[in-house]
Protein backbone atom coordinates (compact mmCIF):
# COMPACT_ATOMS: atom_id res chain seq x y z
CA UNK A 1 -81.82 38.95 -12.78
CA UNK A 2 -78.13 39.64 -11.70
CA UNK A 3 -75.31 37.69 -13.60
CA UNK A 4 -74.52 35.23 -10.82
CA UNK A 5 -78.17 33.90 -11.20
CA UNK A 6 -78.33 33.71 -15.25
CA UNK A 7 -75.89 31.06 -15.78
CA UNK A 8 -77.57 27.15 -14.67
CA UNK A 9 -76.21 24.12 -14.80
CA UNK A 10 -77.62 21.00 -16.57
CA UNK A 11 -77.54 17.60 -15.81
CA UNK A 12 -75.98 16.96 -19.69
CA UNK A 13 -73.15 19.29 -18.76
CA UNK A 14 -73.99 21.72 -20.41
CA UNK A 15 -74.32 25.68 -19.05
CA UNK A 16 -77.71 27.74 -19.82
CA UNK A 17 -77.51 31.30 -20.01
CA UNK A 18 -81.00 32.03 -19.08
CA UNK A 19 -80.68 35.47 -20.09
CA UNK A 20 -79.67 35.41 -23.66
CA UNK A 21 -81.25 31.62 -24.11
CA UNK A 22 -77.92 30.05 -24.82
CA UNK A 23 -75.53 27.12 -23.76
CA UNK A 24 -72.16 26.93 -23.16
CA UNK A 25 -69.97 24.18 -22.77
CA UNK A 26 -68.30 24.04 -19.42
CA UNK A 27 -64.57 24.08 -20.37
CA UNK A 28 -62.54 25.81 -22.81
CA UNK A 29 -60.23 24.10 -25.52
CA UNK A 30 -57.24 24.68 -23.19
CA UNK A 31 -59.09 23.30 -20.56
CA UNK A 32 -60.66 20.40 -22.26
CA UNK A 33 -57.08 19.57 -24.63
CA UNK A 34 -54.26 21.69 -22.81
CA UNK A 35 -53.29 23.40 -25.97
CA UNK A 36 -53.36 26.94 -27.17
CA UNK A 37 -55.39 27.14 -30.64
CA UNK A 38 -55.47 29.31 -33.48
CA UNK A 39 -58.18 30.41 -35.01
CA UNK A 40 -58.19 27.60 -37.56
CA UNK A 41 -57.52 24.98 -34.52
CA UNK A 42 -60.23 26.28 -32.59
CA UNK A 43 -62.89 26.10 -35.88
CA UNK A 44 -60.99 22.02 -36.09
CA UNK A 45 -62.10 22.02 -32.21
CA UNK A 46 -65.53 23.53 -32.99
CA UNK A 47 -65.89 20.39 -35.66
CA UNK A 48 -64.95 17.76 -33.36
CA UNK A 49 -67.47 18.85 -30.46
CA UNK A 50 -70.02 18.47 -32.52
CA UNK A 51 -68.91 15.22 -33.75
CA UNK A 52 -68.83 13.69 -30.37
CA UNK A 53 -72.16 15.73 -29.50
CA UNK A 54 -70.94 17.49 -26.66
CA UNK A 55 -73.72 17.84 -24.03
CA UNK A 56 -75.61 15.55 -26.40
CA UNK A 57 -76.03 18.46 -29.10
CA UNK A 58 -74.20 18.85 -32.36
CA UNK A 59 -74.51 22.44 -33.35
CA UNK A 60 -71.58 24.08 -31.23
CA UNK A 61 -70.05 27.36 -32.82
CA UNK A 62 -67.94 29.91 -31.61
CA UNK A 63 -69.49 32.98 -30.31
CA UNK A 64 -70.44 36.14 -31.47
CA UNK A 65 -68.63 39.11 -30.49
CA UNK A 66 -71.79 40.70 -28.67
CA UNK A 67 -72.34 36.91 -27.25
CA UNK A 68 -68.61 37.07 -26.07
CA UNK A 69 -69.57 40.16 -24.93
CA UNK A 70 -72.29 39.37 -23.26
CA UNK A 71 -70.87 36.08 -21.25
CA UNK A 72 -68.12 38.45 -19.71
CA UNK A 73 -69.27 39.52 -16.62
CA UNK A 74 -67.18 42.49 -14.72
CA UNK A 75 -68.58 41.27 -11.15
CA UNK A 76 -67.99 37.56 -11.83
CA UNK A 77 -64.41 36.48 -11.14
CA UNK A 78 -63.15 33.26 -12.12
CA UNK A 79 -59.14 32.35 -12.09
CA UNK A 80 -57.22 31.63 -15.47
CA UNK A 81 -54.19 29.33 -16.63
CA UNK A 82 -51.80 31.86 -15.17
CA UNK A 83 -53.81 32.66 -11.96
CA UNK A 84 -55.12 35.85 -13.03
CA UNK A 85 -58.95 37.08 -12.66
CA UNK A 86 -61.17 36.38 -15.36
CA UNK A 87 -64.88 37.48 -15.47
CA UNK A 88 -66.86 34.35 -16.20
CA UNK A 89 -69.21 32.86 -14.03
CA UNK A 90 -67.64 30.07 -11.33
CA UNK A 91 -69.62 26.80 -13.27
CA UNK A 92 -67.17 27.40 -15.65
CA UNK A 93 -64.05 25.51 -15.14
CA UNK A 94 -61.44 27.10 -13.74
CA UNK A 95 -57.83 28.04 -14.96
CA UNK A 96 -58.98 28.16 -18.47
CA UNK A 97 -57.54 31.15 -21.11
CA UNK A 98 -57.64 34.37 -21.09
CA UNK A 99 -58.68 35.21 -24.76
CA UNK A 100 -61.80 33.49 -26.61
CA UNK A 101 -61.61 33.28 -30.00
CA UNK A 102 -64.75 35.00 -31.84
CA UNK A 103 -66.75 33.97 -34.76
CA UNK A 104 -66.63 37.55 -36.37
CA UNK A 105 -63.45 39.33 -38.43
CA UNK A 106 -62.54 42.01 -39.59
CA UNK A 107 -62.29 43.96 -43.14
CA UNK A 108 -58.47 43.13 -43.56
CA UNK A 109 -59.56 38.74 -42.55
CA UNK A 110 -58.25 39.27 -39.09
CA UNK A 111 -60.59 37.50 -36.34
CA UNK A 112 -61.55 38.73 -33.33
CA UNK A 113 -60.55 37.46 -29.61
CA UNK A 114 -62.44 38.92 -26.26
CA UNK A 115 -59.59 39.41 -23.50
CA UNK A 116 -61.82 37.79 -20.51
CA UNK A 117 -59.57 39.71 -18.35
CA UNK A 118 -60.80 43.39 -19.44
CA UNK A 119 -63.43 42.53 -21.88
CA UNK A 120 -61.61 44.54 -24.63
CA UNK A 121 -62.21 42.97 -28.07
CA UNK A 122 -59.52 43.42 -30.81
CA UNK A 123 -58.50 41.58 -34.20
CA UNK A 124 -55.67 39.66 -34.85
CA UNK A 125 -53.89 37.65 -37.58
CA UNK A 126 -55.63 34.01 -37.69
CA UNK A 127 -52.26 32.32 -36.85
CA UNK A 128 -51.81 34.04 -33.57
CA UNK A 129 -51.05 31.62 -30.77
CA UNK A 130 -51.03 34.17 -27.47
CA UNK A 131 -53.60 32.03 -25.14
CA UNK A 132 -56.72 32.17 -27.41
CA UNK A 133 -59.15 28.95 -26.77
CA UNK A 134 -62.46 27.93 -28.39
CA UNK A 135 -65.76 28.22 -25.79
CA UNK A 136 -68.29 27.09 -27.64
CA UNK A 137 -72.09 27.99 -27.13
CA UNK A 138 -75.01 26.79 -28.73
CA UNK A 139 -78.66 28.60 -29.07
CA UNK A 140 -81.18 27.07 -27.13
CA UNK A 141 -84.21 25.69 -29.95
C-alpha cells in the first residue's frame, strides 16, 4: 500500500490511517484555534477534544513519537502556515504547523516535537512556543 492510499476519509471527519489502524483529526490546534501551543496548551487542547467528542470519539491523545513518525510521509507534500512543504497527506488541512507536539520526553522532562518539514525529532523545554500544535490521533477499537 503506498502512503497516498493509507490515509481515508470518514464521513465523522475523522482521518483513518489504514496502515497503522489509527485516526487522526483533520486539523491541527493552529488550524482549528489559530494559536501556537505549548506543550501544556496542547495537553489543555487534547482535554477539550475529547470533551466535545471530536469525530464523535472521546479518547484523543497526542501521538507517539514512532506514530509521529510514522504519519510523516517524505513523498506526501502538504503546505504549512508559512507556505513551506510539509509531508502529511493532502486530507489534512492545509497551512497548519510545522512542529507536532509528541506524547513522549525526555530524561531531563523536555518533550518531544516532530519537525513535519524534515521529520527530525528533538526535545525541547515544555514552555517553548516556536510553531508547535497538537494533532491528535486516536487508536481504532
Amino acid at each position: 500500500m503506498s502512503e497516498q492510499d493509507r490515509f481515508h476519509d470518514n464521513p465523522s471527519g475523522v482521518i483513518t490511517d489504514t496502515k497503522y489502524k489509527t485516526q487522526w483529526l483533520p486539523k491541527d490546534s493552529w488550524g482549528d484555534l489559530g494559536q501556537w501551543r505549548n506543550y501544556d496548551a496542547a495537553l489543555a487542547y487534547v482535554g477539550l477534544m475529547k470533551q466535545v467528542y471530536a469525530g464523535g470519539f472521546s479518547d484523543w491523545r497526542l501521538p507517539t513519537r514512532e506514530e509521529a513518525e510514522n504519519f510523516y510521509g517524505e513523498e506526501l507534500t502538504q503546505v504549512d502556515w508559512n507556505g513551506e512543504v510539509v509531508h502529511i497527506h493532502t486530507l489534512f488541512v492545509t497551512k497548519c504547523a510545522n512542529f507536532m507536539w509528541l506524547k513522549d520526553t525526555n530524561d531531563d522532562g523536555q518533550v518531544g516535537r516532530i519537525n513535519l518539514r524534515n521529520g527530525e525529532v528533538d526535545f525541547v523545554d515544555r514552555n517553548t512556543l516556536e510553531h508547535q500544535s497538537a494533532r491528535l490521533i486516536r487508536n481504532i477499537k
